[in-house]
N, C-alpha and C. Protein backbone atom coordinates (compact mmCIF):
# COMPACT_ATOMS: atom_id res chain seq x y z
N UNK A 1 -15.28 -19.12 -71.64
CA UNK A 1 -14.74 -19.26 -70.29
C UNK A 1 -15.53 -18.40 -69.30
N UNK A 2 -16.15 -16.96 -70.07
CA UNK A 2 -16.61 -16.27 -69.12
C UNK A 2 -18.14 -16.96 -68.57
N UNK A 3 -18.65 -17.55 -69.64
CA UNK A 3 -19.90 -18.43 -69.46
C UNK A 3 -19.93 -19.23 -68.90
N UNK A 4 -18.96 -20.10 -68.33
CA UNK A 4 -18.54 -20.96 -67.51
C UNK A 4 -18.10 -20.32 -66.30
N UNK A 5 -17.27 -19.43 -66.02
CA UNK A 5 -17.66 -18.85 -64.51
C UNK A 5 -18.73 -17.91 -64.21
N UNK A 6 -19.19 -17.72 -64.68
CA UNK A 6 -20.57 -17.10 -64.39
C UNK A 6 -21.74 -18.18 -64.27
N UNK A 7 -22.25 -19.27 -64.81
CA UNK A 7 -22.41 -20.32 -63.91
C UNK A 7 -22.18 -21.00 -62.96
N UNK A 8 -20.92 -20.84 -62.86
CA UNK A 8 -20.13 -21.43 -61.54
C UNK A 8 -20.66 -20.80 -60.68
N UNK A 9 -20.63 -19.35 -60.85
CA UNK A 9 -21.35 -18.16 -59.70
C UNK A 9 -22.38 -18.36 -58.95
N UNK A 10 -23.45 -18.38 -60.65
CA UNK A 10 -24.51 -18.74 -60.43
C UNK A 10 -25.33 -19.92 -59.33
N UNK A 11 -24.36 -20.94 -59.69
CA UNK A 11 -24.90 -22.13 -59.26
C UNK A 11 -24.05 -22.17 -57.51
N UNK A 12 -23.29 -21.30 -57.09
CA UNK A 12 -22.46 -21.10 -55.29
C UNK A 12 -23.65 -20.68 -54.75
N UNK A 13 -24.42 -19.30 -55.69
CA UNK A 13 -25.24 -18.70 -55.06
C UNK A 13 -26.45 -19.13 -54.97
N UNK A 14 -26.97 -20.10 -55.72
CA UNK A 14 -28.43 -20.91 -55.23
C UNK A 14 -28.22 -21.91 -54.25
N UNK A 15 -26.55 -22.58 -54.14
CA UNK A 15 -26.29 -23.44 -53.05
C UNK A 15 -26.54 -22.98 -51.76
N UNK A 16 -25.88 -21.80 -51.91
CA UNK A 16 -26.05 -20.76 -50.33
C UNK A 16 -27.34 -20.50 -50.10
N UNK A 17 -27.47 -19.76 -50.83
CA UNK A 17 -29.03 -19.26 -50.37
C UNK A 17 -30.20 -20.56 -50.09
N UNK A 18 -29.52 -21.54 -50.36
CA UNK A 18 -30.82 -22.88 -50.09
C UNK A 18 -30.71 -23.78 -48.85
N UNK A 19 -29.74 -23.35 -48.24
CA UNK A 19 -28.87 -23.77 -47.01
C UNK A 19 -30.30 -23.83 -45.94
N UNK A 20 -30.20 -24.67 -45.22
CA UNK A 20 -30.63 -24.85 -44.10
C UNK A 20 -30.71 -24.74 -42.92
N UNK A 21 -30.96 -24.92 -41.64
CA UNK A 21 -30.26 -24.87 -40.52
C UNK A 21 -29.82 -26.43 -39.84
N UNK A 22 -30.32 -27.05 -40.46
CA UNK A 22 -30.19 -28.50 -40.11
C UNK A 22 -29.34 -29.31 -40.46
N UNK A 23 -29.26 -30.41 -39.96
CA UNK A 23 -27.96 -31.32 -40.37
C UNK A 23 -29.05 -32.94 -40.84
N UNK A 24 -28.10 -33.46 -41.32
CA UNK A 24 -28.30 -34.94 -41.54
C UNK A 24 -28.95 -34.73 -42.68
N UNK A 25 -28.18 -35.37 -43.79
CA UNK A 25 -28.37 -35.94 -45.66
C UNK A 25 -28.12 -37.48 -45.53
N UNK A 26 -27.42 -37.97 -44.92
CA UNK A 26 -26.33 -39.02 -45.39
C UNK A 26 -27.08 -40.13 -44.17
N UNK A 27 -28.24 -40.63 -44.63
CA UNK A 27 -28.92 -41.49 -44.04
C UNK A 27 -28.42 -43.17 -43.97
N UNK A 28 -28.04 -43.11 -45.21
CA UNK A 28 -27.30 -45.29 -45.39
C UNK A 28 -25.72 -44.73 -45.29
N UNK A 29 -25.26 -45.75 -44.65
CA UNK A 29 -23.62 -45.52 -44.55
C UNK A 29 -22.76 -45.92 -45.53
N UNK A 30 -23.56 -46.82 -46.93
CA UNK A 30 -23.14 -47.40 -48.17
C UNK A 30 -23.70 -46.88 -49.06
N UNK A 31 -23.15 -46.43 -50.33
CA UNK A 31 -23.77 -45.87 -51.50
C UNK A 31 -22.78 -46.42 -52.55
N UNK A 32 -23.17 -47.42 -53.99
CA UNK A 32 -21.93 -47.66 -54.73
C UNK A 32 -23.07 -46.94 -56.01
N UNK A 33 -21.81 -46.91 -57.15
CA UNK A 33 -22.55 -46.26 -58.43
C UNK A 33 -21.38 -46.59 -59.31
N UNK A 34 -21.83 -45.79 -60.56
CA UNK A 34 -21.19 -45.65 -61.39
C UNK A 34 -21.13 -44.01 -61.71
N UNK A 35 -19.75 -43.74 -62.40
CA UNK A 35 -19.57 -42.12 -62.84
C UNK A 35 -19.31 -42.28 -64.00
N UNK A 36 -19.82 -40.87 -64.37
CA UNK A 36 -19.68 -40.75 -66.38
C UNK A 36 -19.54 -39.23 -66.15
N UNK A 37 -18.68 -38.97 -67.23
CA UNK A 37 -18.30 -37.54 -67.31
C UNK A 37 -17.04 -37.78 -68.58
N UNK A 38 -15.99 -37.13 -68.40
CA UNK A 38 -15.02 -37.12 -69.16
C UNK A 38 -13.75 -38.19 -68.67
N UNK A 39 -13.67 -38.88 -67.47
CA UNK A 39 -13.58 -40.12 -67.04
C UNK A 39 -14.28 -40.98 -66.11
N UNK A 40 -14.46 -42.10 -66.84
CA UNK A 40 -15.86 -42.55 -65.96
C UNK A 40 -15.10 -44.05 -65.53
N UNK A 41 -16.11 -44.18 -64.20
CA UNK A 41 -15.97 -45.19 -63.56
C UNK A 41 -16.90 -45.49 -62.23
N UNK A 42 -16.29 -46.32 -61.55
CA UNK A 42 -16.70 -47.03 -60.56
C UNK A 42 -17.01 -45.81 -58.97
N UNK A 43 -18.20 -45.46 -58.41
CA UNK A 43 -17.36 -44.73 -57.26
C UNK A 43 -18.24 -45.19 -56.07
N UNK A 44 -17.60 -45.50 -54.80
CA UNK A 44 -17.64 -46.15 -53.67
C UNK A 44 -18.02 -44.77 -52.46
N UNK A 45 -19.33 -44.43 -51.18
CA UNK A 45 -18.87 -43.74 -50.59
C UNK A 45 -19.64 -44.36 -49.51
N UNK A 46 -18.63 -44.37 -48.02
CA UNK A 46 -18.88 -44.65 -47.12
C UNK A 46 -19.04 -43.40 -46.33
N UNK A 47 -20.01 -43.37 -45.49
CA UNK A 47 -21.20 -42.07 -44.88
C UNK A 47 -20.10 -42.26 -43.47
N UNK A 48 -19.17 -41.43 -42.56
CA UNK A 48 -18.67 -41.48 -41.09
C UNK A 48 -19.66 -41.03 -40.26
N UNK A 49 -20.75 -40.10 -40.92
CA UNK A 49 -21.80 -39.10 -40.08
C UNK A 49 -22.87 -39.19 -40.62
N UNK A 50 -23.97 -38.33 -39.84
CA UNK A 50 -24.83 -38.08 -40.79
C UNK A 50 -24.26 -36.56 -41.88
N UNK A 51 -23.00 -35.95 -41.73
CA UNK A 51 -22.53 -34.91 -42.31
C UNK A 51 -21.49 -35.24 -43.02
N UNK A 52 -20.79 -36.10 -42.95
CA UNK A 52 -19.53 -36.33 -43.59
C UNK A 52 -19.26 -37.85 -44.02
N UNK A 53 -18.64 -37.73 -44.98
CA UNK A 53 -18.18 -39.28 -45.81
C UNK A 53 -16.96 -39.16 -46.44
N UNK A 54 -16.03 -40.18 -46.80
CA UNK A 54 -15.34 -40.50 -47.27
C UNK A 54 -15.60 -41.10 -48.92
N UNK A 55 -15.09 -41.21 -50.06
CA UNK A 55 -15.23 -41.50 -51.39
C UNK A 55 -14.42 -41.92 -51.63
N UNK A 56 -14.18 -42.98 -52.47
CA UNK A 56 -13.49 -43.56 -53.50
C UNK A 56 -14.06 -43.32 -55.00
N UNK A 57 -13.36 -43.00 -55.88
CA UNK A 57 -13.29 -43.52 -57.23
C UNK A 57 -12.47 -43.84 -58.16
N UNK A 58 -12.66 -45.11 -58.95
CA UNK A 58 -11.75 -45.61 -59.59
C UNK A 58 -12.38 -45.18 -61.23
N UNK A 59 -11.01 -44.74 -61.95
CA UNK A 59 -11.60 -43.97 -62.84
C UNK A 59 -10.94 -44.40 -64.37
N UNK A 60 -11.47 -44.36 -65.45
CA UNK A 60 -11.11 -44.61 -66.80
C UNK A 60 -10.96 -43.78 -67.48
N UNK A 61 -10.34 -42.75 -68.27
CA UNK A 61 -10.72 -41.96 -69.35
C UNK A 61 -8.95 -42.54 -70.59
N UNK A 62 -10.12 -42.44 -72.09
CA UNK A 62 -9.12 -43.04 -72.81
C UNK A 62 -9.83 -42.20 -74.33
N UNK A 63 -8.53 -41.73 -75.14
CA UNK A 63 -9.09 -40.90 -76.07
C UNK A 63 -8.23 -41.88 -76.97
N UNK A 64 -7.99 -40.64 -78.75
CA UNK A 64 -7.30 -41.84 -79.50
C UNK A 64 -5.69 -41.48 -79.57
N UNK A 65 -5.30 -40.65 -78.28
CA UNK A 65 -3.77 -40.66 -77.86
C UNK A 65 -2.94 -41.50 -77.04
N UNK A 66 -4.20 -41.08 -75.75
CA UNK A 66 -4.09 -41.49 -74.92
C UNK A 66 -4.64 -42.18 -73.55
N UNK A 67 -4.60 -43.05 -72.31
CA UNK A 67 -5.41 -43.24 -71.72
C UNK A 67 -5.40 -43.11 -70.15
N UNK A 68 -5.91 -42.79 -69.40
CA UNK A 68 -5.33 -42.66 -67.93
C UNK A 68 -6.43 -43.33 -67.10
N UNK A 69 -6.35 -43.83 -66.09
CA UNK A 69 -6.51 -44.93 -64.74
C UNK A 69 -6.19 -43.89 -63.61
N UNK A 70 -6.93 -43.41 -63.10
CA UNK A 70 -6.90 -43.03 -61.70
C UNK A 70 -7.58 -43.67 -60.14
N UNK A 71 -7.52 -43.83 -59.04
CA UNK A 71 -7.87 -44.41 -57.79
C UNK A 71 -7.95 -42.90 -57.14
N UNK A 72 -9.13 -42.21 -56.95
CA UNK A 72 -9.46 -41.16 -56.24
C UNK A 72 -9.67 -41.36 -54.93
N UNK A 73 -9.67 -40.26 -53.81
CA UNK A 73 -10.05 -40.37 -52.19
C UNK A 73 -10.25 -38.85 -51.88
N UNK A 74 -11.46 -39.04 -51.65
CA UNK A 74 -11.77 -37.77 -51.14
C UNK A 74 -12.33 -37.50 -49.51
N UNK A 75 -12.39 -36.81 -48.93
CA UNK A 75 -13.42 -36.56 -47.63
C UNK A 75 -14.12 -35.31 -48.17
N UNK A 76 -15.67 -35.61 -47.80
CA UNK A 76 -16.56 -35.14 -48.23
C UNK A 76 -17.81 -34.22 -46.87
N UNK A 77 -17.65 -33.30 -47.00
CA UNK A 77 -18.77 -32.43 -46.04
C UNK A 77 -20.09 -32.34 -46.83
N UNK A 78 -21.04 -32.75 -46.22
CA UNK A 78 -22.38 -32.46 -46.68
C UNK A 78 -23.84 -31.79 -46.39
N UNK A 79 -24.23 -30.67 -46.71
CA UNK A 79 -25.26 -30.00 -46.00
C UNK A 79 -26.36 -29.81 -46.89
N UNK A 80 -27.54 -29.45 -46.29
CA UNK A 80 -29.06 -29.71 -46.54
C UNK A 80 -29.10 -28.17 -47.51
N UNK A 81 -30.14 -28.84 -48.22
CA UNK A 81 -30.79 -27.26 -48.85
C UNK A 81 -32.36 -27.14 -48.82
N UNK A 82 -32.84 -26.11 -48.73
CA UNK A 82 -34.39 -25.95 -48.69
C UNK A 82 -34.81 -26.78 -49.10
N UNK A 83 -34.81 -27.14 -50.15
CA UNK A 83 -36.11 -28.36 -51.08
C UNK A 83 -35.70 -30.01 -50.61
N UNK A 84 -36.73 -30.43 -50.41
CA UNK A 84 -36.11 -32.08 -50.13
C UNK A 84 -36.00 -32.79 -50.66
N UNK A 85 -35.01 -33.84 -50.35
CA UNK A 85 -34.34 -35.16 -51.05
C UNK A 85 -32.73 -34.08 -51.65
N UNK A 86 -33.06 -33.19 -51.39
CA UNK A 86 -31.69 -32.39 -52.08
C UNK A 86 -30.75 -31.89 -51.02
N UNK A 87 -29.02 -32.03 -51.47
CA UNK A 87 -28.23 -31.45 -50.53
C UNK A 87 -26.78 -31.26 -51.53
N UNK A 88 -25.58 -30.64 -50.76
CA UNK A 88 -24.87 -30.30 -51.56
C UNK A 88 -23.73 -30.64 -50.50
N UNK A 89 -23.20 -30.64 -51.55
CA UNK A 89 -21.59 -31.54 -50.51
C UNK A 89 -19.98 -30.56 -51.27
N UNK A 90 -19.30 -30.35 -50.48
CA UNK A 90 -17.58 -30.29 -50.98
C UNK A 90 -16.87 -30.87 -50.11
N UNK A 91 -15.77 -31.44 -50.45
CA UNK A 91 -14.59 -31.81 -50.11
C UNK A 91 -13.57 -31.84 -50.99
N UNK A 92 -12.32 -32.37 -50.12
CA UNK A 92 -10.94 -32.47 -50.85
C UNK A 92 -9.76 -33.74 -50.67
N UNK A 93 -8.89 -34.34 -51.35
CA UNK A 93 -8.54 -35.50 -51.36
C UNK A 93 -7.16 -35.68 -51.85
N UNK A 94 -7.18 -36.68 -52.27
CA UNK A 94 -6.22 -37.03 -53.48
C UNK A 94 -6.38 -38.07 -54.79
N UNK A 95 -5.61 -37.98 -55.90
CA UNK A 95 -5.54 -39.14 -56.97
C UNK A 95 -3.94 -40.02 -56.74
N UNK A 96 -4.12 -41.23 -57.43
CA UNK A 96 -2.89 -41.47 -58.00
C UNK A 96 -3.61 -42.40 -59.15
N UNK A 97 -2.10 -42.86 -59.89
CA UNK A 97 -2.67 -43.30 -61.19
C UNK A 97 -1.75 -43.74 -62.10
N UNK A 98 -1.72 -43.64 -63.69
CA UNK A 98 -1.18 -43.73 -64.63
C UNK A 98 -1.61 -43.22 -65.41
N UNK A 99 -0.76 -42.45 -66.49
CA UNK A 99 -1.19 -41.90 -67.78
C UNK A 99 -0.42 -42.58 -68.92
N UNK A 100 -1.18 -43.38 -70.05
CA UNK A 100 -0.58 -43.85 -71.09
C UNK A 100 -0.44 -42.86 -72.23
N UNK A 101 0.37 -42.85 -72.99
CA UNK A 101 0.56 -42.06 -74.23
C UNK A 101 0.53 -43.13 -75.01
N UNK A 102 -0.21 -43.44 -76.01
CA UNK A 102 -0.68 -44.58 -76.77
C UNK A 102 0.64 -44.46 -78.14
N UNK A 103 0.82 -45.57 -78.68
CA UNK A 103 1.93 -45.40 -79.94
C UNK A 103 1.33 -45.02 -80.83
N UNK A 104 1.70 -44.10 -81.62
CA UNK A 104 1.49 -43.34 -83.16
C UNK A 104 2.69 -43.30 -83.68
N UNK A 105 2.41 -43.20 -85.40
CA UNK A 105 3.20 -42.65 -86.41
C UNK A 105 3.02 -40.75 -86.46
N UNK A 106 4.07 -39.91 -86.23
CA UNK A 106 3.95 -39.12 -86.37
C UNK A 106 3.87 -38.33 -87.91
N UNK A 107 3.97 -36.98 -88.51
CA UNK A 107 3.35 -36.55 -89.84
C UNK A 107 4.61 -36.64 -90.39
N UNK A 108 5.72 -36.84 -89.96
CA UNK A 108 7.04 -37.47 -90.80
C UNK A 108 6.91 -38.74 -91.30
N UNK A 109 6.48 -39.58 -91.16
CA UNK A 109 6.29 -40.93 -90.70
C UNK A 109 7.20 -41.70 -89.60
N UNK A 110 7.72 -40.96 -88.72
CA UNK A 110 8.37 -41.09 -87.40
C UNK A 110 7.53 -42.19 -86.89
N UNK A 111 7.73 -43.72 -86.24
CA UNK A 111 6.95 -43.82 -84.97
C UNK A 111 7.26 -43.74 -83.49
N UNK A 112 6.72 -43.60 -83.08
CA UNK A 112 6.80 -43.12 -81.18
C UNK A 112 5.87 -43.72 -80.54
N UNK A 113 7.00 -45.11 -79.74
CA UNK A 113 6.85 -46.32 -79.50
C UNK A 113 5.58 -45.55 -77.96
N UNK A 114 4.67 -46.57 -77.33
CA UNK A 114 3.71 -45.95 -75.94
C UNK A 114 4.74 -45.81 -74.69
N UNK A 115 4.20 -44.69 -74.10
CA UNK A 115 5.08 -44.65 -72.76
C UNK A 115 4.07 -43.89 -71.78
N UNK A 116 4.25 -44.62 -70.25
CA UNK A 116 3.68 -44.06 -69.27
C UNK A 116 4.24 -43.50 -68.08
N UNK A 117 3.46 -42.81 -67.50
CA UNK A 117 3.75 -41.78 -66.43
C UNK A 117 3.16 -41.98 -65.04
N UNK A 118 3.70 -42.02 -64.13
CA UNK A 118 2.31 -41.99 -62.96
C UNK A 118 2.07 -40.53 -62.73
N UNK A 119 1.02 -40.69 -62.36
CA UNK A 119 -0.04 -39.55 -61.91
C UNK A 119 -0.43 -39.46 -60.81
N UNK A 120 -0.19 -38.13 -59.82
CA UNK A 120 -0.09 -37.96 -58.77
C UNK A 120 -0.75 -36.51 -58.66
N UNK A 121 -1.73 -35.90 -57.97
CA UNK A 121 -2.68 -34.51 -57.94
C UNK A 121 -3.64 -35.08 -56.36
N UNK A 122 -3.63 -33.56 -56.15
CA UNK A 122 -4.46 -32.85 -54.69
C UNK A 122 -5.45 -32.55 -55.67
N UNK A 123 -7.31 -33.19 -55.29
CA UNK A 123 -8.05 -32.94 -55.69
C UNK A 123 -9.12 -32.11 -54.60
N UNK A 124 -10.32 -31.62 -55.33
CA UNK A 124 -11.21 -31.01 -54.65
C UNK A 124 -13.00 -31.24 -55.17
N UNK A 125 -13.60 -31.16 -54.51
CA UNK A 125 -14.87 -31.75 -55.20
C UNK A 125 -16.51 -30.67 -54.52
N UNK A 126 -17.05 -30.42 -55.74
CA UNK A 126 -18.16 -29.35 -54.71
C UNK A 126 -19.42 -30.27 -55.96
N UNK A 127 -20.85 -30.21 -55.12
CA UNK A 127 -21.53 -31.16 -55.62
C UNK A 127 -23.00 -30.89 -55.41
N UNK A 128 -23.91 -31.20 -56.09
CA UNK A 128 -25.54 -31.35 -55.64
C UNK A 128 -25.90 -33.10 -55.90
N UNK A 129 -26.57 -33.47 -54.51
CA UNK A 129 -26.66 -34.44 -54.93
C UNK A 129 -28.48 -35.21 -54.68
N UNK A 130 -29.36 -35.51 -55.33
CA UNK A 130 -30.96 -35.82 -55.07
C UNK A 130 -31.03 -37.46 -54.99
N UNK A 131 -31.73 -37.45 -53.62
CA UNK A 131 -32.22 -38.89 -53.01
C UNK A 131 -33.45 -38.77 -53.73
N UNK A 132 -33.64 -40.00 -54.64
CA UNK A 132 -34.65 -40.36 -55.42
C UNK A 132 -36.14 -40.60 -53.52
N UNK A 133 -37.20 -39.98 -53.49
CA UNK A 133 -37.71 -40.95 -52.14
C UNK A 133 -38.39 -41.92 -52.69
N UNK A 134 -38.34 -42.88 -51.55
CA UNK A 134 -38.89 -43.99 -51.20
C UNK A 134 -37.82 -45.18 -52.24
N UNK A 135 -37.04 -44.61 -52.51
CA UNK A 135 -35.60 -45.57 -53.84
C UNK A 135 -33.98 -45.71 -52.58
N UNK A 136 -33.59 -46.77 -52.62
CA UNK A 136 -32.42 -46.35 -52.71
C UNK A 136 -31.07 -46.14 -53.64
N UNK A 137 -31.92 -44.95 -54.34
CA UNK A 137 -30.68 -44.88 -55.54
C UNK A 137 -30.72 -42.63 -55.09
N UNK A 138 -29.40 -42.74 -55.81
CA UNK A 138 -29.71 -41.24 -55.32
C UNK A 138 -28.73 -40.49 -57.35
N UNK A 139 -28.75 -39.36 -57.34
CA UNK A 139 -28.57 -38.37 -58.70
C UNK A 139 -27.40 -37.81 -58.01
N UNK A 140 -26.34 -37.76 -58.77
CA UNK A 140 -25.16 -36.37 -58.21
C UNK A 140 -24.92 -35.48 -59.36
N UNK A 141 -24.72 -34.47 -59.40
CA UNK A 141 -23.80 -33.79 -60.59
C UNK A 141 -22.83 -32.81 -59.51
N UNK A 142 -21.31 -33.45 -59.88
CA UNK A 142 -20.52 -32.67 -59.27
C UNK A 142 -19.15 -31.86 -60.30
N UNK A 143 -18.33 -31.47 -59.65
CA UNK A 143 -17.36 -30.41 -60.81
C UNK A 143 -15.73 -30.77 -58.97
N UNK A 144 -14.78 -31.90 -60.33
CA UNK A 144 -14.28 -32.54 -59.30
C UNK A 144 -12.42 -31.62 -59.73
N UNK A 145 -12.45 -30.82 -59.56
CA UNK A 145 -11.24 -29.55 -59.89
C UNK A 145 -9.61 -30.75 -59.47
N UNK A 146 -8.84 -30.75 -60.42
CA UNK A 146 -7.29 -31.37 -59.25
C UNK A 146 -6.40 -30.43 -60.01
N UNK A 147 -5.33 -30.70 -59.12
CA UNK A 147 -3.85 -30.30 -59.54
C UNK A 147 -2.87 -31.37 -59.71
N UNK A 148 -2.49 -31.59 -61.00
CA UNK A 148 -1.54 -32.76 -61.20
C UNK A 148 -0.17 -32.60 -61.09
N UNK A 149 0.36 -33.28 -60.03
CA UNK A 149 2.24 -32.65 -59.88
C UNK A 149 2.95 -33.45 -60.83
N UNK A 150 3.03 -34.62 -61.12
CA UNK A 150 3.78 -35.24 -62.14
C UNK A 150 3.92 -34.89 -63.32
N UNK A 151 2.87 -35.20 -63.73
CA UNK A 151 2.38 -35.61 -65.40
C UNK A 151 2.74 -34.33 -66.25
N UNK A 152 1.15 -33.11 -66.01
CA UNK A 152 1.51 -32.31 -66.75
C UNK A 152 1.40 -30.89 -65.68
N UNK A 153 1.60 -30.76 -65.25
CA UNK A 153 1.50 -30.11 -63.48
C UNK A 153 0.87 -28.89 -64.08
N UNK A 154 -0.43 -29.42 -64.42
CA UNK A 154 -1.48 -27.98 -64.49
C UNK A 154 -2.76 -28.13 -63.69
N UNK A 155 -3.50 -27.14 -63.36
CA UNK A 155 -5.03 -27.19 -62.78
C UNK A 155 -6.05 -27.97 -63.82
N UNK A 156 -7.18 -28.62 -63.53
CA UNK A 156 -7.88 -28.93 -64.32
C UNK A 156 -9.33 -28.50 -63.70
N UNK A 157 -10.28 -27.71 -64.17
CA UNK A 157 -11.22 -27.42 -63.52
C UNK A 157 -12.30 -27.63 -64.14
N UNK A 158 -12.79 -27.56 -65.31
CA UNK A 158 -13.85 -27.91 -66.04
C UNK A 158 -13.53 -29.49 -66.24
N UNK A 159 -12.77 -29.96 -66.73
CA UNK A 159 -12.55 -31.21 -67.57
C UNK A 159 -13.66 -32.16 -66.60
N UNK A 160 -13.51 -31.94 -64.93
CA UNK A 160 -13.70 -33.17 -64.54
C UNK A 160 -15.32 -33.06 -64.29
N UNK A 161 -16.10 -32.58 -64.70
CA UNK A 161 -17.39 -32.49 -64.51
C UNK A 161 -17.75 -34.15 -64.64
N UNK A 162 -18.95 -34.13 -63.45
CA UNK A 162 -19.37 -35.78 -63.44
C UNK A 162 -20.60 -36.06 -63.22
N UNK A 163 -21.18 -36.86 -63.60
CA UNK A 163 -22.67 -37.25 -63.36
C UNK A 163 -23.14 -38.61 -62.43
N UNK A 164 -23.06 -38.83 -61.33
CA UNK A 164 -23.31 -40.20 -60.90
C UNK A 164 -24.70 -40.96 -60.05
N UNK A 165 -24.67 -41.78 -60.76
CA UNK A 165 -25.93 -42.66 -60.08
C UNK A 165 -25.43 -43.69 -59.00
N UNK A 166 -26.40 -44.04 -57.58
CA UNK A 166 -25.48 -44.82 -56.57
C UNK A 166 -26.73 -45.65 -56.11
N UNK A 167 -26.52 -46.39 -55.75
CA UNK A 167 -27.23 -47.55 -54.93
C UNK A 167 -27.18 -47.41 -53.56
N UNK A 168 -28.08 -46.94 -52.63
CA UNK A 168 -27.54 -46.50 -51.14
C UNK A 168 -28.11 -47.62 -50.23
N UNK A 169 -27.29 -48.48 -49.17
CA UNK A 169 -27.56 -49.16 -48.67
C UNK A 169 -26.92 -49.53 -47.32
């Protein structure tokens, strides 16, 4: 855990220090992709500025318990860093959703028929993201933190690490 916030550190303080004085990342007002991480899916972001955008993602994650469906929305701030084609973005949003609990036989031989939950969490999202040049496809790796009030009303901060590729147009 301590290795994991001490990267976290690590990686605030090369964001900062790479900061710019300038504005404008967010050149096409359309970008679609796909996300992979620990739930992957579909994600949609429409550019309002050259500084700010709005996100969608629609999301899958399914293990051999259980499976959950989320519809993400975020608003997104985005600023330049020294090196080019590179910039870094945070914002904050919301989910909603469903969580399935899949049917099993338990170690009695009990079974415990599937049952679901909706899923409801205030999310937050901090990010690096590289415009391939002369492509319109662009690289993200972001770390997308929520708080779930329904389900199991805990923080999740590592889990949601994500990797996404987008089509910008």
């Amino acid at each position: 855990m301590i290795r994991v916030l001490r990267s976290l550190l690590l990686l605030t303080i090369l964001v900062f220090a790479g900061q710019k004085e300038v504005s404008a990342q967010l050149t096409d007002q359309h970008a679609i992709g796909l996300r992979f991480g620990s739930a992957s899916g579909i994600t949609y972001r429409y550019s309002l500025s050259d500084s700010r955008a709005i996100e969608g993602i629609l999301s899958v994650q399914s293990n051999s318990t259980s499976s959950r469906f989320r519809l993400v929305g975020l608003y997104q701030y985005h600023k330049p860093l020294m090196w080019d084609n590179f910039h870094w973005y945070y914002g904050f949003g919301g989910s909603i959703g469903s969580y399935t609990y899949k049917a099993y036989t338990n170690k009695d031989g009990v079974r415990v028929d599937e049952s679901s939950e909706m899923s409801l969490s205030i999310d937050g999202v901090v990010g690096l993201e590289y415009t391939i040049p002369n492509s319109p496809i662009s690289l993200s790796l972001d770390v997308k933190p929520y708080f779930d009030f329904l389900q199991e009303s805990t923080i999740r901060l590592i889990d949601p690490i994500g990797f996404s590729i987008r089509y910008r147009f």
